[in-house]
N, C-alpha and C. Protein backbone atom coordinates (compact mmCIF):
# COMPACT_ATOMS: atom_id res chain seq x y z
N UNK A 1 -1.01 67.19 -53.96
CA UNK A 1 -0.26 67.69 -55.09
C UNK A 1 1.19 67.25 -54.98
N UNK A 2 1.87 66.98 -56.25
CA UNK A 2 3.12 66.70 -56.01
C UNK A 2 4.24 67.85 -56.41
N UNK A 3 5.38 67.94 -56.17
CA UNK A 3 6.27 68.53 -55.93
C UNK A 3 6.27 69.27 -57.27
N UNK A 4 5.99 68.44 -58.53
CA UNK A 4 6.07 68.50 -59.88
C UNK A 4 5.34 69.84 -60.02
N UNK A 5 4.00 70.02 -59.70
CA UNK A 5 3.23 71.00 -60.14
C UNK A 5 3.73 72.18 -60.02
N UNK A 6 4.66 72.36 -59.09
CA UNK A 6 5.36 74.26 -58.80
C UNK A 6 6.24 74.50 -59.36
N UNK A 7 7.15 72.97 -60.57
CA UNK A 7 7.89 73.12 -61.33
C UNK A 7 7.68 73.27 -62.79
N UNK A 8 6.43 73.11 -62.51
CA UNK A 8 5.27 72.94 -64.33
C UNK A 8 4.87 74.32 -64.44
N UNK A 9 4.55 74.92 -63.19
CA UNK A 9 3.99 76.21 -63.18
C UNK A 9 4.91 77.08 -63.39
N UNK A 10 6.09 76.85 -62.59
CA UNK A 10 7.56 78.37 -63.17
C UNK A 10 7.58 77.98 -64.12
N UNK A 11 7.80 76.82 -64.89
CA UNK A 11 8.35 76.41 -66.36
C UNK A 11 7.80 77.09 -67.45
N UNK A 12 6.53 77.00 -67.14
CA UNK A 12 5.16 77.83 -68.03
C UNK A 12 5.57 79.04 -67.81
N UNK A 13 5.52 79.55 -66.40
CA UNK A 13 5.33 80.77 -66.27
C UNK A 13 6.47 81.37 -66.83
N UNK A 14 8.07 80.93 -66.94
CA UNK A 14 9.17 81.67 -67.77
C UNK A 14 8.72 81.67 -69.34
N UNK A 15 8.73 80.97 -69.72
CA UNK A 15 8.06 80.04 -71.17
C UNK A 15 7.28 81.56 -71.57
N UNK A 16 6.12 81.35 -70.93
CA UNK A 16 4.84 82.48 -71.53
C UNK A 16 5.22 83.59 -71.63
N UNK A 17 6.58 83.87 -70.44
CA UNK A 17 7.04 85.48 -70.38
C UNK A 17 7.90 85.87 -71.63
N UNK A 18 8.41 85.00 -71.85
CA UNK A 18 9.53 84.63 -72.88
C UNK A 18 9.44 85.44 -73.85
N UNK A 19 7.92 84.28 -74.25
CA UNK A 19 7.37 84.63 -75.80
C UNK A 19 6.46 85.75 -75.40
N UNK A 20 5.90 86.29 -74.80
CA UNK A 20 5.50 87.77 -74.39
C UNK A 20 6.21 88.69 -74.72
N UNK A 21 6.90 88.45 -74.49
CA UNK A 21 8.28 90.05 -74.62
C UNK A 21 8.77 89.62 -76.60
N UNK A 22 8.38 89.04 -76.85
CA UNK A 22 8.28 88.57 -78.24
C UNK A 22 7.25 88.75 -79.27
N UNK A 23 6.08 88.44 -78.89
CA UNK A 23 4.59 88.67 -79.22
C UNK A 23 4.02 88.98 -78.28
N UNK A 24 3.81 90.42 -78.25
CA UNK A 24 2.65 90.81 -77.34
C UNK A 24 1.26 90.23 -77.17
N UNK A 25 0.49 90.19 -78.31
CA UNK A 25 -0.82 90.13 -78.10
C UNK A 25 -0.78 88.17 -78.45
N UNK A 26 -0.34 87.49 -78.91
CA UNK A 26 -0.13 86.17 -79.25
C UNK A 26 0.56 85.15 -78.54
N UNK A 27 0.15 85.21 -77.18
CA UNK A 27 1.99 84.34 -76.70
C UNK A 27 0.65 83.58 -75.83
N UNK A 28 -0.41 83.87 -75.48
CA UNK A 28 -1.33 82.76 -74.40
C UNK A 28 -1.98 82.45 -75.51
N UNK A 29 -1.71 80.76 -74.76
CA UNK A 29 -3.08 79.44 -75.16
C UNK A 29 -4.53 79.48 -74.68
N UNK A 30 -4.91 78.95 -75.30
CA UNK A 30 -6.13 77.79 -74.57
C UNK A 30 -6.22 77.03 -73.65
N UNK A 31 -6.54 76.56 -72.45
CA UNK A 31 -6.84 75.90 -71.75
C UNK A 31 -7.31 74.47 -72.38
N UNK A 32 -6.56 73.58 -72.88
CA UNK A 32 -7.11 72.65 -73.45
C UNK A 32 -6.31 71.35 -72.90
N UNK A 33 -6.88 70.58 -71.78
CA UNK A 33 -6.10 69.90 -70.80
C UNK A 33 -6.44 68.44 -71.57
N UNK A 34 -7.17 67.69 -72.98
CA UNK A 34 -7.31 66.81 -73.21
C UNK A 34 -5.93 66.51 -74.30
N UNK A 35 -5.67 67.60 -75.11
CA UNK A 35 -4.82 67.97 -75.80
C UNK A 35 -3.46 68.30 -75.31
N UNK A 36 -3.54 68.94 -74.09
CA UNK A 36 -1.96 68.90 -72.95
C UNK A 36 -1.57 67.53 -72.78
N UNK A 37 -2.52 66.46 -72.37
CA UNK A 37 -2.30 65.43 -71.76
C UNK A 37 -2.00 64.67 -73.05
N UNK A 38 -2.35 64.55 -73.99
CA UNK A 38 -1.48 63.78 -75.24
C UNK A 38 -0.17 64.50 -75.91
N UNK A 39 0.14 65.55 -75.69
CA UNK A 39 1.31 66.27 -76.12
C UNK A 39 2.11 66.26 -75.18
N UNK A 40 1.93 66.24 -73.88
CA UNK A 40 2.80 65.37 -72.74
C UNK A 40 3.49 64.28 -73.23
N UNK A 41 2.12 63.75 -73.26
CA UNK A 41 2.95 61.95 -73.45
C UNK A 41 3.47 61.48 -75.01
N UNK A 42 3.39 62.24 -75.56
CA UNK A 42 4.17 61.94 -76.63
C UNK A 42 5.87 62.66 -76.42
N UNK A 43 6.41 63.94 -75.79
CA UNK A 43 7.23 64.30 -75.47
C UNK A 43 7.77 63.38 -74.23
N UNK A 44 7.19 62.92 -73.40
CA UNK A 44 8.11 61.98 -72.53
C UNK A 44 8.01 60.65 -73.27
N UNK A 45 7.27 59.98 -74.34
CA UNK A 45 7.63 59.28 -75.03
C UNK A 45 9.02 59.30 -75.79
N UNK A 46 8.86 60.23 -76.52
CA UNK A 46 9.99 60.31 -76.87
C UNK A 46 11.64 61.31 -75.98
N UNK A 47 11.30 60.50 -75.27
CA UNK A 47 12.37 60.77 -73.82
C UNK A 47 13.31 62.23 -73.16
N UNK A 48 11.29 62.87 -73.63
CA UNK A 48 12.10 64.78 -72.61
C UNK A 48 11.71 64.37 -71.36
N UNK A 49 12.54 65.39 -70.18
CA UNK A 49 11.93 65.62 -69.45
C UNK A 49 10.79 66.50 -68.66
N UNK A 50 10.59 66.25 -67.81
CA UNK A 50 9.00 66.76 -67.65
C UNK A 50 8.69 68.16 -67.50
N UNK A 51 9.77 69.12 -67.78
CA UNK A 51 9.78 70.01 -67.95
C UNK A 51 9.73 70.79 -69.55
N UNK A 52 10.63 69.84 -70.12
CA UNK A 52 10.65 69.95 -71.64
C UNK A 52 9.46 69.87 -72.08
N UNK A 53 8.42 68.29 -71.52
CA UNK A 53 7.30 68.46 -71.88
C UNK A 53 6.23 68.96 -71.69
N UNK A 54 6.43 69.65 -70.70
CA UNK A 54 5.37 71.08 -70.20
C UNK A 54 5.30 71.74 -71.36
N UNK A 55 6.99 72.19 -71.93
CA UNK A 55 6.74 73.51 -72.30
C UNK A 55 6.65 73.27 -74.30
N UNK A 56 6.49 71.93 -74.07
CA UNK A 56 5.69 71.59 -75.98
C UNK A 56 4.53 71.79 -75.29
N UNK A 57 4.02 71.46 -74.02
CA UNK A 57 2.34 72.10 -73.70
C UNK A 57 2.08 73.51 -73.69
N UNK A 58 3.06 74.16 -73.65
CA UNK A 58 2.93 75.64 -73.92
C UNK A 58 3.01 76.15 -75.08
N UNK A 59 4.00 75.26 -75.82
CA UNK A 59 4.03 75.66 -77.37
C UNK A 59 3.01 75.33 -78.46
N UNK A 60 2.30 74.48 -77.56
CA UNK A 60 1.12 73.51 -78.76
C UNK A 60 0.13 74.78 -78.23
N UNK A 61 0.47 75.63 -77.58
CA UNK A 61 -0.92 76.69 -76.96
C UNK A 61 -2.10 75.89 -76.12
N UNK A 62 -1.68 74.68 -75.89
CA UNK A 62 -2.49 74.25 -74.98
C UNK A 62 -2.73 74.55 -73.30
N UNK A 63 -2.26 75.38 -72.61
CA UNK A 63 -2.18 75.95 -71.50
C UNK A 63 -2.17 77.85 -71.47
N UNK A 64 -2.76 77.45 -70.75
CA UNK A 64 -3.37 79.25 -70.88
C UNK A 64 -2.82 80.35 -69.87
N UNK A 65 -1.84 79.90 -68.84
CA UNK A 65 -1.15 80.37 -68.07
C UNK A 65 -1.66 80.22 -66.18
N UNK A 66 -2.55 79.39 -66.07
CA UNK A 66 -3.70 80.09 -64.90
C UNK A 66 -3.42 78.46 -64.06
N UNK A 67 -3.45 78.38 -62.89
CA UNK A 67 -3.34 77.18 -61.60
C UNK A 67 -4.48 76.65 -62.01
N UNK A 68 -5.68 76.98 -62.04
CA UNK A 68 -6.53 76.07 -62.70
C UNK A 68 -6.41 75.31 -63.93
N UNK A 69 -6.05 76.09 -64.67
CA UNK A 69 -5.74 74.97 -65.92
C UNK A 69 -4.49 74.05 -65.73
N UNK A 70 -4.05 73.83 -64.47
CA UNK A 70 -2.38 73.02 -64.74
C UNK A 70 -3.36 71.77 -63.85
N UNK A 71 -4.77 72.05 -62.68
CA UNK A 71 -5.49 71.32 -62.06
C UNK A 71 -6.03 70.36 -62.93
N UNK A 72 -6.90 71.45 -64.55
CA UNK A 72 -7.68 70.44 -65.13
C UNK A 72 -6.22 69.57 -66.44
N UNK A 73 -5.57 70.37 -66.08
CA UNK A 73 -4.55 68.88 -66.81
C UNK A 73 -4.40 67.46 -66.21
N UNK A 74 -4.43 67.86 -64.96
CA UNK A 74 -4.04 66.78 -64.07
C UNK A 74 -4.87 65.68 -63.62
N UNK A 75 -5.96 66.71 -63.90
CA UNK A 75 -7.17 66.02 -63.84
C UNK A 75 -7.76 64.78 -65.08
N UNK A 76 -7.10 65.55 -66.22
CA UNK A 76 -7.48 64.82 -67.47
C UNK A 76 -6.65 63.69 -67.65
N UNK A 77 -5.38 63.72 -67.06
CA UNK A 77 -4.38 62.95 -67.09
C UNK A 77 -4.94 61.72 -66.23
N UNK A 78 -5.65 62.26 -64.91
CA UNK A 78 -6.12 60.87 -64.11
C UNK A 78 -6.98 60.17 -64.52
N UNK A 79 -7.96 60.97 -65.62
CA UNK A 79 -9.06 60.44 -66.60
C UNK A 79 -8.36 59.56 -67.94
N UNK A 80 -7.48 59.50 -68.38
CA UNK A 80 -6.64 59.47 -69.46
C UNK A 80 -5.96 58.21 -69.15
N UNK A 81 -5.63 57.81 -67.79
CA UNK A 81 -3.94 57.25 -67.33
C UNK A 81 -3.97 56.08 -67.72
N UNK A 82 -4.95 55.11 -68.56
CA UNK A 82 -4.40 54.27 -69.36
C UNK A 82 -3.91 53.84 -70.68
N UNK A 83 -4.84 55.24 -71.42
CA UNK A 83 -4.20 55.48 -72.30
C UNK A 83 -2.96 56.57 -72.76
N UNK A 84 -2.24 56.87 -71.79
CA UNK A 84 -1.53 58.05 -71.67
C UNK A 84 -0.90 57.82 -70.34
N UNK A 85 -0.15 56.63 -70.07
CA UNK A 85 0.35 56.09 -68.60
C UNK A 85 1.36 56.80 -68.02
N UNK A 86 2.08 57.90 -69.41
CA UNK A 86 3.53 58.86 -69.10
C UNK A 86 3.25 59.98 -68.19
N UNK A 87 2.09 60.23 -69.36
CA UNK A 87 1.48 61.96 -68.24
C UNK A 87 0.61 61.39 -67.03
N UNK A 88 0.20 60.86 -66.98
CA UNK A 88 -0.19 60.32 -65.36
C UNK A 88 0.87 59.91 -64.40
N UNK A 89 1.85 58.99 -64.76
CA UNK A 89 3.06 59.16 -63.95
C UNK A 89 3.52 60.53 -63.68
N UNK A 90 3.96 60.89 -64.23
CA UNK A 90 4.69 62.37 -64.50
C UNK A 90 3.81 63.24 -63.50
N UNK A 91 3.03 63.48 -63.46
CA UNK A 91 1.61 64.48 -63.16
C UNK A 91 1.35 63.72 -61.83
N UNK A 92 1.37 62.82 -61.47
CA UNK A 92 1.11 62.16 -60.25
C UNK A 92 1.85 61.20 -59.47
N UNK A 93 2.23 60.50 -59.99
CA UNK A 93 3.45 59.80 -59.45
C UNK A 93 4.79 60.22 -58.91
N UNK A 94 5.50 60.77 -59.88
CA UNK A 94 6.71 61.37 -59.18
C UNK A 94 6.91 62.68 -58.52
């Protein structure tokens, strides 16, 4: 694992609390790591950083708050990484 993942996970994890204390019953996603991994890479496309683009993965409701789902992102991303070469860097590389 890289360094990245414990910074994806507080990022989320402030993010979700955020909008919690905002919307109670409405503030968790879906677990939807095919859909994380293209809303990634369109946000570091257009030149956030990888924190910024976590948390359009939180806003698209694509992450559901849980270490497993930040796994099967990462996972989808390694499945993905040629068509989606940002979030595979990002997610694994640096």
């Amino acid at each position: 694992m890289t360094s990245l993942t414990p910074l994806l996970l507080a990022t989320a994890v402030n993010l979700v609390m955020a909008q919690a204390a905002q919307e109670p019953k409405q503030w968790i996603g879906r677990c939807e790591p095919v859909n994380a991994v293209m809303v990634m890479n369109q946000a570091l496309t257009e030149g956030k950083t990888d924190a910024e683009a976590f948390a359009a993965v939180v806003e698209a409701r694509s992450f559901d708050g849980s270490k497993a789902c930040i796994d099967f992102i990462r996972e989808a991303s390694m499945n993905m990484r040629e068509g989606y070469p940002r979030t595979f860097q990002s997610l694994w590389m640096d």
